[in-house]
Protein backbone atom coordinates (compact mmCIF):
# COMPACT_ATOMS: atom_id res chain seq x y z
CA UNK A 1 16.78 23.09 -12.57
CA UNK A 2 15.22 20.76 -9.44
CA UNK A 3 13.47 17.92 -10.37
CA UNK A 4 10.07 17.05 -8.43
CA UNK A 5 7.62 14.97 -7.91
CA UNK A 6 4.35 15.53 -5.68
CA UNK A 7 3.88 12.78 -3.34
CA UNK A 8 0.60 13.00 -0.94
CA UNK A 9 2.39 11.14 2.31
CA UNK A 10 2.22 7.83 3.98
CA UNK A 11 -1.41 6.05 3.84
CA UNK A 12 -2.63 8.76 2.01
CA UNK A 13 -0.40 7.53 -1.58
CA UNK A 14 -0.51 4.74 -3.50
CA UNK A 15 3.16 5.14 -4.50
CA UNK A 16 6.02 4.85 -1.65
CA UNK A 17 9.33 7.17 -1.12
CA UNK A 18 11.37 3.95 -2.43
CA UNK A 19 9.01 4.09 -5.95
CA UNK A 20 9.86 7.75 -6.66
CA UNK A 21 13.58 6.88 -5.87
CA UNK A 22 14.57 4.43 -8.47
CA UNK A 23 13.28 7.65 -10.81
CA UNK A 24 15.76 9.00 -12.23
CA UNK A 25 16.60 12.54 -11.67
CA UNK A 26 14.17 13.23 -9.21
CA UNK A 27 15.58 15.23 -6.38
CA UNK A 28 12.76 17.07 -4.79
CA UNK A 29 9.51 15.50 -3.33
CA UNK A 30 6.32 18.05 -3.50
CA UNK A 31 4.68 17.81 -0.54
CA UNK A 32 1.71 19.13 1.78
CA UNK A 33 0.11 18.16 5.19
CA UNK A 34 -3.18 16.78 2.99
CA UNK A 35 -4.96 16.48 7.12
CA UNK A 36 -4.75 20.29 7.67
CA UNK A 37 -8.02 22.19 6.34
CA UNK A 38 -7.87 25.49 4.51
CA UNK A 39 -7.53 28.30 7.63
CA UNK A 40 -5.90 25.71 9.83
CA UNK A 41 -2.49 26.74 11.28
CA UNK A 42 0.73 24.46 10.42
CA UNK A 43 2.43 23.62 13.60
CA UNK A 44 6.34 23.57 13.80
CA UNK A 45 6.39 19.77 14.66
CA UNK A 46 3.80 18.60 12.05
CA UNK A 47 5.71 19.97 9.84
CA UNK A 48 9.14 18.67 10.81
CA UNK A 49 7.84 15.19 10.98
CA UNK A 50 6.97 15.12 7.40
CA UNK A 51 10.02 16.43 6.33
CA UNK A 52 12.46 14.47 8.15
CA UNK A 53 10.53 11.26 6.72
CA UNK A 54 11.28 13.09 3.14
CA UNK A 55 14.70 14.04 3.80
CA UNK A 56 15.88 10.55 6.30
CA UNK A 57 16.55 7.03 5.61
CA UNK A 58 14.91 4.76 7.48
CA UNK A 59 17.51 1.66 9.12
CA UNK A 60 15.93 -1.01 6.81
CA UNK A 61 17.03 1.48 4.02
CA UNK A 62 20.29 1.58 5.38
CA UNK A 63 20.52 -1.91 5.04
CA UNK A 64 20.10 -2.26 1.87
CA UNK A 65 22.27 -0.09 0.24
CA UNK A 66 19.85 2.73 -0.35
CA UNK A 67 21.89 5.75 0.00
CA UNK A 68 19.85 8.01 -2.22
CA UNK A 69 17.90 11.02 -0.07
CA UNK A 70 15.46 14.24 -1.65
CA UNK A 71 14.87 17.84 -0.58
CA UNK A 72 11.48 19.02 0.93
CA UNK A 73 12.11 22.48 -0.58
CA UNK A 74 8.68 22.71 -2.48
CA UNK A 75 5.77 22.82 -0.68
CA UNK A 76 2.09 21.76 -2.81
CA UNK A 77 -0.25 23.73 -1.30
CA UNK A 78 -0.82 25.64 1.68
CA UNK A 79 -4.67 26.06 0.60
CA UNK A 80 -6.40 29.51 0.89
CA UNK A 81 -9.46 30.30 3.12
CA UNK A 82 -12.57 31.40 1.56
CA UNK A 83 -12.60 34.00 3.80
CA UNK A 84 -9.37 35.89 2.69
CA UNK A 85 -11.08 35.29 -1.34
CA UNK A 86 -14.15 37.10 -0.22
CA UNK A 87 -13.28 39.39 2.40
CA UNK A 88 -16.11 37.84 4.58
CA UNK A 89 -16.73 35.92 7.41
CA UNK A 90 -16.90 31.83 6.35
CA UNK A 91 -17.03 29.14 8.20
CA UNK A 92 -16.60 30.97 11.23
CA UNK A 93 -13.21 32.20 10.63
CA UNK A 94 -12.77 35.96 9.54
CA UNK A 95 -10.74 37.01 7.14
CA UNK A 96 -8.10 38.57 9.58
CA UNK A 97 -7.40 35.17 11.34
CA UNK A 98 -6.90 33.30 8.27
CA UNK A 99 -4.63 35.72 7.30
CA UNK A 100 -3.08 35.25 10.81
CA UNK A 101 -2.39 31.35 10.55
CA UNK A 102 -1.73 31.88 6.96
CA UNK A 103 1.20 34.31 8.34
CA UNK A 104 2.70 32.14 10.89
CA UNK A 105 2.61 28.80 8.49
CA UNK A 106 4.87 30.65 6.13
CA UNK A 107 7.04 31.44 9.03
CA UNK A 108 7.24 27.90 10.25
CA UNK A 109 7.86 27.02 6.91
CA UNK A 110 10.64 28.85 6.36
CA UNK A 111 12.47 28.02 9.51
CA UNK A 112 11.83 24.48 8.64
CA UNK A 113 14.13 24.96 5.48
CA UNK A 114 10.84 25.15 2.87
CA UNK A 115 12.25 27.63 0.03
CA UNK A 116 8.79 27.85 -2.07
CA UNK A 117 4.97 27.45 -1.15
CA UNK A 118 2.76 27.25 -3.70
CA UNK A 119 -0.90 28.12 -3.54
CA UNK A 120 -3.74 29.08 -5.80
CA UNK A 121 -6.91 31.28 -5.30
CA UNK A 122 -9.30 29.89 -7.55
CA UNK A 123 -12.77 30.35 -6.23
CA UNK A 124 -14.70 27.34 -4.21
CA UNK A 125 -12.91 24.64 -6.73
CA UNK A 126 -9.37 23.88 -7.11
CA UNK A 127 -8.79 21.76 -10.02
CA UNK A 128 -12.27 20.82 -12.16
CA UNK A 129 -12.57 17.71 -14.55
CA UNK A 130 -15.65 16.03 -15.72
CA UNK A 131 -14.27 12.80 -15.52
CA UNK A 132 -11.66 10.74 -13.52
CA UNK A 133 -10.63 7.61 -15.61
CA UNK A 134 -11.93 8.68 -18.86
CA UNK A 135 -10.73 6.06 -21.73
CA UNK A 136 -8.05 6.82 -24.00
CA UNK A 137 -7.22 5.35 -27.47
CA UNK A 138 -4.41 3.29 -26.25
CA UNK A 139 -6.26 1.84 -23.65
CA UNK A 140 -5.01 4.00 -21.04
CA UNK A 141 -7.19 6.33 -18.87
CA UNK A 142 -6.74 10.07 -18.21
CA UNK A 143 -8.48 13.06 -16.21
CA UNK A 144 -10.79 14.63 -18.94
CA UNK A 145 -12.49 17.89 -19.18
CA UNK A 146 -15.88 17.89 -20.71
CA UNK A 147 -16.75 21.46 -21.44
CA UNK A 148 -20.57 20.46 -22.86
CA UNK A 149 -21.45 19.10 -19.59
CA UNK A 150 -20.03 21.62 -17.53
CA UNK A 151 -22.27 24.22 -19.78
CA UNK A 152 -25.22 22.07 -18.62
CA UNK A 153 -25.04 21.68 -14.82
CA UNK A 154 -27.01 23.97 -13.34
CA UNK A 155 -26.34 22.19 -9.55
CA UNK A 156 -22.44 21.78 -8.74
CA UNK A 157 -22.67 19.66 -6.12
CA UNK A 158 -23.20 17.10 -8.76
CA UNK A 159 -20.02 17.44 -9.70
CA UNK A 160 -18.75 17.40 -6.24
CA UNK A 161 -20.40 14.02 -5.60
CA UNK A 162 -18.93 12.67 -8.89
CA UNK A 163 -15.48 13.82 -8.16
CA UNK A 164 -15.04 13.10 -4.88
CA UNK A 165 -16.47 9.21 -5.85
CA UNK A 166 -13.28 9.07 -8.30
CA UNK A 167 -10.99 9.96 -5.43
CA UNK A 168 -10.54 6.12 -4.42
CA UNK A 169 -10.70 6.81 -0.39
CA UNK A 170 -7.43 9.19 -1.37
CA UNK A 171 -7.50 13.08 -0.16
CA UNK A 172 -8.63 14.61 -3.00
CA UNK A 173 -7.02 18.96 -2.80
CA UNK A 174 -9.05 21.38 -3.10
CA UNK A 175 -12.26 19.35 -2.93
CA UNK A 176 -12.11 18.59 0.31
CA UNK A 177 -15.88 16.92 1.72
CA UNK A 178 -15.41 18.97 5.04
CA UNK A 179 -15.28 22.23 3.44
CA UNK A 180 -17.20 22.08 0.34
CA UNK A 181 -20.42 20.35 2.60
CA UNK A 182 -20.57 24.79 2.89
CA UNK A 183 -21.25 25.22 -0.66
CA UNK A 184 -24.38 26.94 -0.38
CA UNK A 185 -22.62 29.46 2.21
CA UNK A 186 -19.83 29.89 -0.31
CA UNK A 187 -22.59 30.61 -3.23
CA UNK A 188 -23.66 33.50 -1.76
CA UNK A 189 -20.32 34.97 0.26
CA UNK A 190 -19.39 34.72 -4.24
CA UNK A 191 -22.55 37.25 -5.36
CA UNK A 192 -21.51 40.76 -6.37
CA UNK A 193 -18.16 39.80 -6.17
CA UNK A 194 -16.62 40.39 -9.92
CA UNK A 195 -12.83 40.80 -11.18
CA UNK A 196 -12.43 43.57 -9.93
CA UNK A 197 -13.18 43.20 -6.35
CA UNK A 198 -11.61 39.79 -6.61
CA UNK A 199 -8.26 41.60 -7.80
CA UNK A 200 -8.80 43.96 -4.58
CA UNK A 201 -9.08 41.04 -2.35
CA UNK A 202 -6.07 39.42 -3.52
CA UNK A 203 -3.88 42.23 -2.99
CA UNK A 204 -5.18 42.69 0.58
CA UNK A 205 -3.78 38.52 0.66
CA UNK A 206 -0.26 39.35 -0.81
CA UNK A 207 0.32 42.06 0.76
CA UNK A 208 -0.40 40.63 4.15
CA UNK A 209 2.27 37.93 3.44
CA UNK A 210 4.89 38.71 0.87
CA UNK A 211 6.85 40.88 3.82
CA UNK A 212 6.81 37.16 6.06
CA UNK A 213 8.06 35.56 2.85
CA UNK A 214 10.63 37.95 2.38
CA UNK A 215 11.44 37.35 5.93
CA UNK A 216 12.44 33.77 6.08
CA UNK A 217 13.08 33.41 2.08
CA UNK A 218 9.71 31.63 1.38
CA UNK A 219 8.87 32.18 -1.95
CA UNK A 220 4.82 32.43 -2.90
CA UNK A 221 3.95 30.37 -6.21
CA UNK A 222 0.82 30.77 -7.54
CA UNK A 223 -0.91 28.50 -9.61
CA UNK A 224 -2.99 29.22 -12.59
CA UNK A 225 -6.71 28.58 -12.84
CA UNK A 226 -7.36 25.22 -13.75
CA UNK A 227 -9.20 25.39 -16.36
CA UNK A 228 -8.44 28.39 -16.82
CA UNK A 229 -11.70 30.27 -17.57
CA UNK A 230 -14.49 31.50 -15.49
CA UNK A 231 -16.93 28.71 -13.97
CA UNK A 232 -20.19 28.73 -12.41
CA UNK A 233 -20.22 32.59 -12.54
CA UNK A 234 -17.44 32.89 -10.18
CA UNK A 235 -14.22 35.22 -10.95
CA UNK A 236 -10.95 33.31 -12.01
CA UNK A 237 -7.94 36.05 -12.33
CA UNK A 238 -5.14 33.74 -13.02
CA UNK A 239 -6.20 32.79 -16.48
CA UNK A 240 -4.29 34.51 -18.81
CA UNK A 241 -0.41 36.47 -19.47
CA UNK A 242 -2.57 39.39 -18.93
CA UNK A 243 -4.15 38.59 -15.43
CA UNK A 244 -0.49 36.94 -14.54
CA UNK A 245 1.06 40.02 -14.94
CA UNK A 246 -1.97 42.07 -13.46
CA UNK A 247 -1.47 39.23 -9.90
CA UNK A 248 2.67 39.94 -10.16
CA UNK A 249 1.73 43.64 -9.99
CA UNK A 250 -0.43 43.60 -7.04
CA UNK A 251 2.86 43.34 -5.38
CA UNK A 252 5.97 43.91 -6.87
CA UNK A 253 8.23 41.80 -4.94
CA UNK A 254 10.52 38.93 -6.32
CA UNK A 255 8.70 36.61 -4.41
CA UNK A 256 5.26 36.93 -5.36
CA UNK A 257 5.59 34.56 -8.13
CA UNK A 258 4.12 31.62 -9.79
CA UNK A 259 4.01 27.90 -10.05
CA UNK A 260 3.68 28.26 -13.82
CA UNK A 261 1.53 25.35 -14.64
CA UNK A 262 1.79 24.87 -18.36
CA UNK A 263 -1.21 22.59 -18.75
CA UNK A 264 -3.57 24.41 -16.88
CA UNK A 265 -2.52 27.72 -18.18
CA UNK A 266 -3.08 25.81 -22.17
CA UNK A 267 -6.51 24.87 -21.36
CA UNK A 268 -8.03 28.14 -22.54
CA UNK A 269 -7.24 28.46 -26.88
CA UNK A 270 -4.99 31.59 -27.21
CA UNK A 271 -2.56 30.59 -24.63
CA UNK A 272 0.52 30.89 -25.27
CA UNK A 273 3.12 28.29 -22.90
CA UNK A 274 6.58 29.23 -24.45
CA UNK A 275 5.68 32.52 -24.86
CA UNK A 276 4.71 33.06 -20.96
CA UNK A 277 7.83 31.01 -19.76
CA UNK A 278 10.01 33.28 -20.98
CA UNK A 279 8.19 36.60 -19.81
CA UNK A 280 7.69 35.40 -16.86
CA UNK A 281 11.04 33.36 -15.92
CA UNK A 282 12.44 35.56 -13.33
CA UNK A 283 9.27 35.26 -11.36
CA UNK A 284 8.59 31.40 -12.20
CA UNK A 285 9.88 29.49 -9.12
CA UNK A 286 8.06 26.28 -9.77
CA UNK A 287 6.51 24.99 -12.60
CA UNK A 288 4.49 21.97 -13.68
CA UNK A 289 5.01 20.28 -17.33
CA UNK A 290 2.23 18.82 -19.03
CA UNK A 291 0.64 18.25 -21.83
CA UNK A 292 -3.45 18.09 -23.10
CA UNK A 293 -5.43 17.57 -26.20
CA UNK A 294 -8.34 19.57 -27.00
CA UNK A 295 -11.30 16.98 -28.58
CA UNK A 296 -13.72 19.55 -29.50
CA UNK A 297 -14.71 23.21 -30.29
CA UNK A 298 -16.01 23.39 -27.27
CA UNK A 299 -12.89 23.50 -25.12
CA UNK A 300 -13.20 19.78 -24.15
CA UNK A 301 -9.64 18.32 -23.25
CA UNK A 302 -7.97 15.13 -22.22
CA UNK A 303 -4.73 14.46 -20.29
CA UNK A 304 -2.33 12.73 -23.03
CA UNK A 305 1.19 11.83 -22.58
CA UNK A 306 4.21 14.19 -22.07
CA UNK A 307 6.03 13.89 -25.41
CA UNK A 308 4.91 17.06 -27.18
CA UNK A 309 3.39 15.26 -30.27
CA UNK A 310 0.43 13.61 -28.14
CA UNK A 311 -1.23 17.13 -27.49
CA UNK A 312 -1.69 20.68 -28.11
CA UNK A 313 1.25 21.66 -25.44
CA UNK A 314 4.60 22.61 -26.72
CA UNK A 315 6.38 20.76 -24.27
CA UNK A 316 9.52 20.99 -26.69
CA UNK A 317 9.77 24.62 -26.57
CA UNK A 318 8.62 24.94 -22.96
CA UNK A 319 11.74 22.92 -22.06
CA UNK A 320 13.98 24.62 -24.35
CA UNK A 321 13.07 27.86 -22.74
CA UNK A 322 14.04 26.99 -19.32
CA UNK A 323 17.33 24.92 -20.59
CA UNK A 324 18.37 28.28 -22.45
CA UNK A 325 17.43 30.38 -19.39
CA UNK A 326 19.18 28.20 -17.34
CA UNK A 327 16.15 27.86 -15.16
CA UNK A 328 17.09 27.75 -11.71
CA UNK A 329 13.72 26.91 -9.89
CA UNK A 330 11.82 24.00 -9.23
CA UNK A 331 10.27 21.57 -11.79
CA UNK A 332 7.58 18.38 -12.15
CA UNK A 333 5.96 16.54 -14.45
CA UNK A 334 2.02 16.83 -13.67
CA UNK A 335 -1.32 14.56 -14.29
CA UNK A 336 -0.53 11.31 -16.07
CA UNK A 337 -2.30 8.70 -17.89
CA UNK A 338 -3.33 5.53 -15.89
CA UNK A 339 -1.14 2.63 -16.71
CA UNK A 340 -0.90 -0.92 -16.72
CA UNK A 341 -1.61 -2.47 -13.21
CA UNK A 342 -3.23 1.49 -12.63
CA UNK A 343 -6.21 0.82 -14.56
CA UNK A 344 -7.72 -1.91 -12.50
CA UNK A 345 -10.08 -1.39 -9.82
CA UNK A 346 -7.53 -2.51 -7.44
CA UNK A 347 -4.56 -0.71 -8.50
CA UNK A 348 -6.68 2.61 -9.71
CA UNK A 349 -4.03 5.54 -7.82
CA UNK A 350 -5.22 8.95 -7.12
CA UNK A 351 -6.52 11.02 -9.79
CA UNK A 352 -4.11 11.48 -12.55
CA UNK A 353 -1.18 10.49 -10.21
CA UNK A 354 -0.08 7.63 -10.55
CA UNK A 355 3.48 6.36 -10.94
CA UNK A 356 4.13 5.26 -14.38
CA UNK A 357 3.39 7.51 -16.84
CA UNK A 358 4.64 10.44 -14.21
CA UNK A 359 8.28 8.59 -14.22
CA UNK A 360 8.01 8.12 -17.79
CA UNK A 361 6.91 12.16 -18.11
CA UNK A 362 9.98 13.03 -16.20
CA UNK A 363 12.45 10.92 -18.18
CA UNK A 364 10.74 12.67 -21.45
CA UNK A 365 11.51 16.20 -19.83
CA UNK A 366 15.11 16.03 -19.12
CA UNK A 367 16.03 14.36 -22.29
CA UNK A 368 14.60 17.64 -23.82
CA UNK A 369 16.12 19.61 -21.09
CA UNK A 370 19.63 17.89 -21.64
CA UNK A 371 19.82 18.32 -25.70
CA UNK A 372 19.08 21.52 -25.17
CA UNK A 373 21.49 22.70 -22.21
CA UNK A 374 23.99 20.24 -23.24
CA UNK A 375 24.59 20.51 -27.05
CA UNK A 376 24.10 24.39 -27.73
C-alpha cells in the first residue's frame, strides 16, 4: 500500500512540499494541472514540470539535509467534458475532440511515468456541500452536507455562488467559474437524458480510452458520486455496489477501475464500505479514507475525524480489508476538519484540505493498517 496525499501545486496551496514531508509515511503526492479546463489537452512539458518539482529537491533542500523525495504516480483528476457526458456539442467542443485530447493526455501521462488517473463523471457538479466551514462540537470546522436545503433550491447557481465564495481565492475542482458560467447550456444538453442513456454514454467514454490506458499502463480510477444520490434531476451512476459493478462492466478490462472513495460512496444509508472494498479490490487502484456523520433523517452529514468512532464510516474494517488483502494500490486520507491556526480568516486553507487533521488522518490509517498486517 502507497501512501498519498493530494496537494493542488505552488500558489494554488496553502500547504508546501516541505509540510507534507515531515508526514510520516507519505510517499505519493496526488496531483493535477488545477489551470487546464475540462476538454483542454495536457501538454508533454506541462506535465513534466509539475512532476519534476514533485519528484526533485530543490538546492536549498539539499542544504539542509532534506533527503526525503515522493512519487507523482497518482494523478487527481483529469476532469471530463460535458460533451463526452451528453453526447452533444458544449461549449463548442464536440464530443469526438474531447475524446481526442482526453486520448492523447492519457498517453502523455503515461510516458511521463503517471501509473493511475483518476476521474469522475458526475453530471455538471463534482463534489456538492451546503456549507464550507460549518461548526463542529469541538470547535473545529468541517465541509457539511445539508440535505433540507438542497431539497429546497429550486436555482443552483445559488449554490454555485455560495461555494465558489468558500473557495478562499483557491481553485476550487469541479466547480470551476469558467465552465459552470454555461450552466443554463448544461441544463438543457441534461433533459431526456436518464440512466440509461447516461450508462450508454459512458461506455462510448471507456471504450474510447481503456485501449490507450492499456497502452502505456495508465490505469482509469473512477470516483464515486459525491453524494452519492441523484441531484437536481440529473443521472448519477456511480452511487451504489450495484452501479459500480454495472460502470466495471461497461468494459471489462483490469484497468477500468475505481478510486474507491469510502466517504462519498457512505453518504447514501445502505452503503456498505467494507463490504465493497473487498468485492471490488482487484479493480480498486486508489482509494480515499474518510469518515462522516449523518445529523439527520434526512441524509444531512458532516465531515468528522478519521478515527472510526467519530462517524458512521467503518474506517476500522475498511483498513483491515486492504491490510488482509495486502492492498497493493494507492491510498489517502480525504476532507479534514479545520484546525487550529486553519480556522481563522487568515489561515482558512482550501475546502476541507487543510494540513492538520489530514496528517493526523494519515497517522490514524496506518496504525490500523500496521496492527492489522503486522500482528496476524
Amino acid at each position: 500500500m502507497h501512501m498519498g496525499f493530494r496537494w493542488y501545486g505552488e500558489g494554488n496551496d496553502t500547504i508546501s512540499l516541505d509540510d507534507i514531508r515531515q508526514i510520516p509515511g507519505v510517499e505519493t503526492i496526488v496531483w493535477s494541472l488545477h489551470h487546464k479546463q475540462a476538454g483542454e489537452l495536457w501538454e508533454p512539458e506541462e506535465i513534466e514540470a509539475e512532476m519534476k518539482k514533485i519528484t526533485g529537491l530543490s538546492e536549498d533542500d539539499r542544504k539542509r539535509g532534506v533527503t526525503k523525495t515522493f512519487n507523482a504516480d497518482v494523478v487527481e483528476s483529469v476532469n471530463v467534458h460535458e460533451s463526452i457526458k451528453t453526447g452533444k456539442t458544449l461549449l463548442g467542443m464536440s464530443r469526438d475532440e474531447a475524446l481526442d485530447n482526453y486520448i492523447k493526455t492519457i498517453e502523455n501521462l503515461g510516458k511521463a511515468g503517471v501509473k493511475v488517473v483518476t476521474y469522475n463523471f458526475m453530471p455538471v457538479f463534482d463534489w456538492l456541500r451546503t456549507d464550507m466551514f460549518h461548526p463542529s462540537p469541538d470547535g473545529s470546522t468541517a465541509l457539511y452536507y445539508d440535505a433540507h436545503k438542497v431539497a429546497q433550491l429550486d436555482d443552483p447557481q445559488k449554490l454555485i455562488d455560495e461555494t465558489l465564495d468558500g473557495a478562499n481565492g483557491l481553485t476550487m475542482p469541479g466547480w470551476e467559474p469558467e465552465r459552470l458560467a454555461h450552466l443554463g447550456e448544461f441544463i438543457e444538453a441534461y433533459k431526456g437524458i436518464d440512466h440509461e442513456k447516461y450508462y450508454e454514454n459512458y461506455k462510448v467514454f471507456l471504450d474510447a480510452v481503456i485501449p490507450t490506458c492499456e497502452k502505456y499502463d495508465v490505469k482509469l480510477a473512477v470516483h464515486p458520486d459525491d453524494p452519492s444520490f441523484d441531484l437536481f434531476g440529473w443521472p448519477r451512476v456511480v452511487s451504489s455496489k450495484e452501479g459500480i459493478q454495472r460502470v466495471l462492466d461497461l468494459n471489462k478490462s483490469p484497468y477500468n477501475g475505481l478510486c474507491l472513495c469510502l466517504g462519498s460512496f457512505s453518504s447514501r444509508r445502505g452503503n456498505d464500505p467494507v463490504d465493497a472494498v473487498k468485492t471490488f479490490m482487484d479493480r480498486i487502484h486508489f482509494s480515499h479514507v474518510r469518515n462522516i456523520k449523518f445529523l439527520d433523517e434526512a441524509g444531512s452529514f458532516s465531515e468528522v475525524g478519521h478515527r472510526a468512532c467519530e462517524g458512521d464510516v467503518d474506517t476500522v474494517g475498511i483498513m483491515k480489508a486492504y491490510a488482509e488483502a495486502d492492498y497493493q494500490g494507492y491510498i489517502r486520507p480525504d476532507h479534514g476538519r479545520h484546525l487550529w491556526s486553519e480556522n481563522t480568516e487568515a489561515g482558512r486553507p482550501r475546502p476541507g484540505y487543510g494540513l492538520y487533521d489530514r496528517a493526523l488522518g494519515i497517522q490514524y490509517l496506518l496504525g490500523v493498517w500496521d496492527a492489522f498486517k503486522y500482528n496476524k
